[in-house]
Protein backbone atom coordinates (compact mmCIF):
# COMPACT_ATOMS: atom_id res chain seq x y z
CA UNK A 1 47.47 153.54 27.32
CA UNK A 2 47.11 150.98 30.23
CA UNK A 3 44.64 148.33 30.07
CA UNK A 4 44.01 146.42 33.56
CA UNK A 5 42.76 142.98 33.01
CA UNK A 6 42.55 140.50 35.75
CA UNK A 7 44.01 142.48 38.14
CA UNK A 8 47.51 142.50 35.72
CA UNK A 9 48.24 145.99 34.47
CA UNK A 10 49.26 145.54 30.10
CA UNK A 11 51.35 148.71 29.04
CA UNK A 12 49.86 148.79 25.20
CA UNK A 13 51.84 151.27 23.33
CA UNK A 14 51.47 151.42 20.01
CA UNK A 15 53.93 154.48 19.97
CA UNK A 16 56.27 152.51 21.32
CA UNK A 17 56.08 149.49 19.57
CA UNK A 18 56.39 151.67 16.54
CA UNK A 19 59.63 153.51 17.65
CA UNK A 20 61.28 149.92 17.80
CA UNK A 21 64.05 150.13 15.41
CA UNK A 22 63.64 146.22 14.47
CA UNK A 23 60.27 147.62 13.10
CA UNK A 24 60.67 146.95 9.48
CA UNK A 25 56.87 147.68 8.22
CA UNK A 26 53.28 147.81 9.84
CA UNK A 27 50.04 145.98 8.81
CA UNK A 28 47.28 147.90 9.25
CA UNK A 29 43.72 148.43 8.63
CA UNK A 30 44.64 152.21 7.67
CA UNK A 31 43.00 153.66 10.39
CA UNK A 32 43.76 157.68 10.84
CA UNK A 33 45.93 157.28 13.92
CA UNK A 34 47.63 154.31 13.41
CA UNK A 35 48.69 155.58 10.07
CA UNK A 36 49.66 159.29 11.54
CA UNK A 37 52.18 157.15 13.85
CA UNK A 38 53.44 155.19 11.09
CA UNK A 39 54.40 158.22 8.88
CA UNK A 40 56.13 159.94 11.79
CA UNK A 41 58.11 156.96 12.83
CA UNK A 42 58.99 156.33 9.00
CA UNK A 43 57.51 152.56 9.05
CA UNK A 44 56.32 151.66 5.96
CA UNK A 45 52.80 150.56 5.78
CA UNK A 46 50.74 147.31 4.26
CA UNK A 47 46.88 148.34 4.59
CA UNK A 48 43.81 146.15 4.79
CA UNK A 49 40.99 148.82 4.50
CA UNK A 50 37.98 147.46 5.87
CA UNK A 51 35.58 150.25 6.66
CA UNK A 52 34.56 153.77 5.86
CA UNK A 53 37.49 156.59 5.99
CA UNK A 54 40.10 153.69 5.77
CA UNK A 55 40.20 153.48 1.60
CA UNK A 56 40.35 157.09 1.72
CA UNK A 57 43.48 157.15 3.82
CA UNK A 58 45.55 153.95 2.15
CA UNK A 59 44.98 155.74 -0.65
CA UNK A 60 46.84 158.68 0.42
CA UNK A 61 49.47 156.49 1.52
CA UNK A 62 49.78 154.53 -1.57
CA UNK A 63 50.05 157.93 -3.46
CA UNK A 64 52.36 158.68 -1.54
CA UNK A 65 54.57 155.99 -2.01
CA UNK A 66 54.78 154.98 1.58
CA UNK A 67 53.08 152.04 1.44
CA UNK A 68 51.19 149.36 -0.46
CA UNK A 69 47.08 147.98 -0.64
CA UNK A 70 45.71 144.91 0.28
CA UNK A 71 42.74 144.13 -0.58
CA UNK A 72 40.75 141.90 2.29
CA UNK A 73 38.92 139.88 -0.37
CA UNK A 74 42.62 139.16 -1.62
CA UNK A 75 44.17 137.69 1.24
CA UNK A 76 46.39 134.87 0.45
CA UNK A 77 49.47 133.63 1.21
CA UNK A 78 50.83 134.66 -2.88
CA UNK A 79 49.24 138.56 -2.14
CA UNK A 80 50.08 138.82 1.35
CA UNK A 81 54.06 137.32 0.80
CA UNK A 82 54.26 139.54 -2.44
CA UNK A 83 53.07 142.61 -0.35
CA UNK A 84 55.71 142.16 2.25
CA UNK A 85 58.97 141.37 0.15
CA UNK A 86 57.68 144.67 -1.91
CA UNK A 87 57.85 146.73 0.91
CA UNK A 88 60.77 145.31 2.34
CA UNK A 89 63.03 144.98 -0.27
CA UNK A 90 61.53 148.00 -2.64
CA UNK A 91 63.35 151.20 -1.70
CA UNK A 92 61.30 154.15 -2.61
């Protein structure tokens, strides 16, 4: 997608950005197509749900085993730092 603001063209890829192999995980809201991209590029996921269909799809994700909740009425530095290191350092 390109975005023109100011006459400056932005390249915003979230494909790309994605495909980055320093990606180690992806914070999310858990929206459908943000999480699609995640599970093809193999990035583990940390979702905030926030609205409608995105419970429904951390869910899946969580059942999955590809990624982990977070609550956004639990965001502190404790939940969000024990989040991370589980993802990161938590093969599954």
């Amino acid at each position: 997608m390109t975005v023109t603001v100011t006459g400056k063209t932005l390249l915003l890829d979230l494909l790309l950005h994605l495909a980055h192999p320093n990606v180690r995980l992806f914070i999310t809201h858990g929206g459908l197509l943000s999480t699609q991209e995640a599970i093809h590029r193999g990035v583990p996921i940390v979702g905030i749900p926030i609205y409608g269909d995105q419970y429904y799809n951390l869910a899946r994700i969580v059942s999955f085993g590809i990624g982990i909740r977070l609550d956004y009425d639990n965001i502190t530095t404790e939940s969000v730092t024990w989040r991370l290191n589980e993802v990161l350092n938590n093969q599954r």
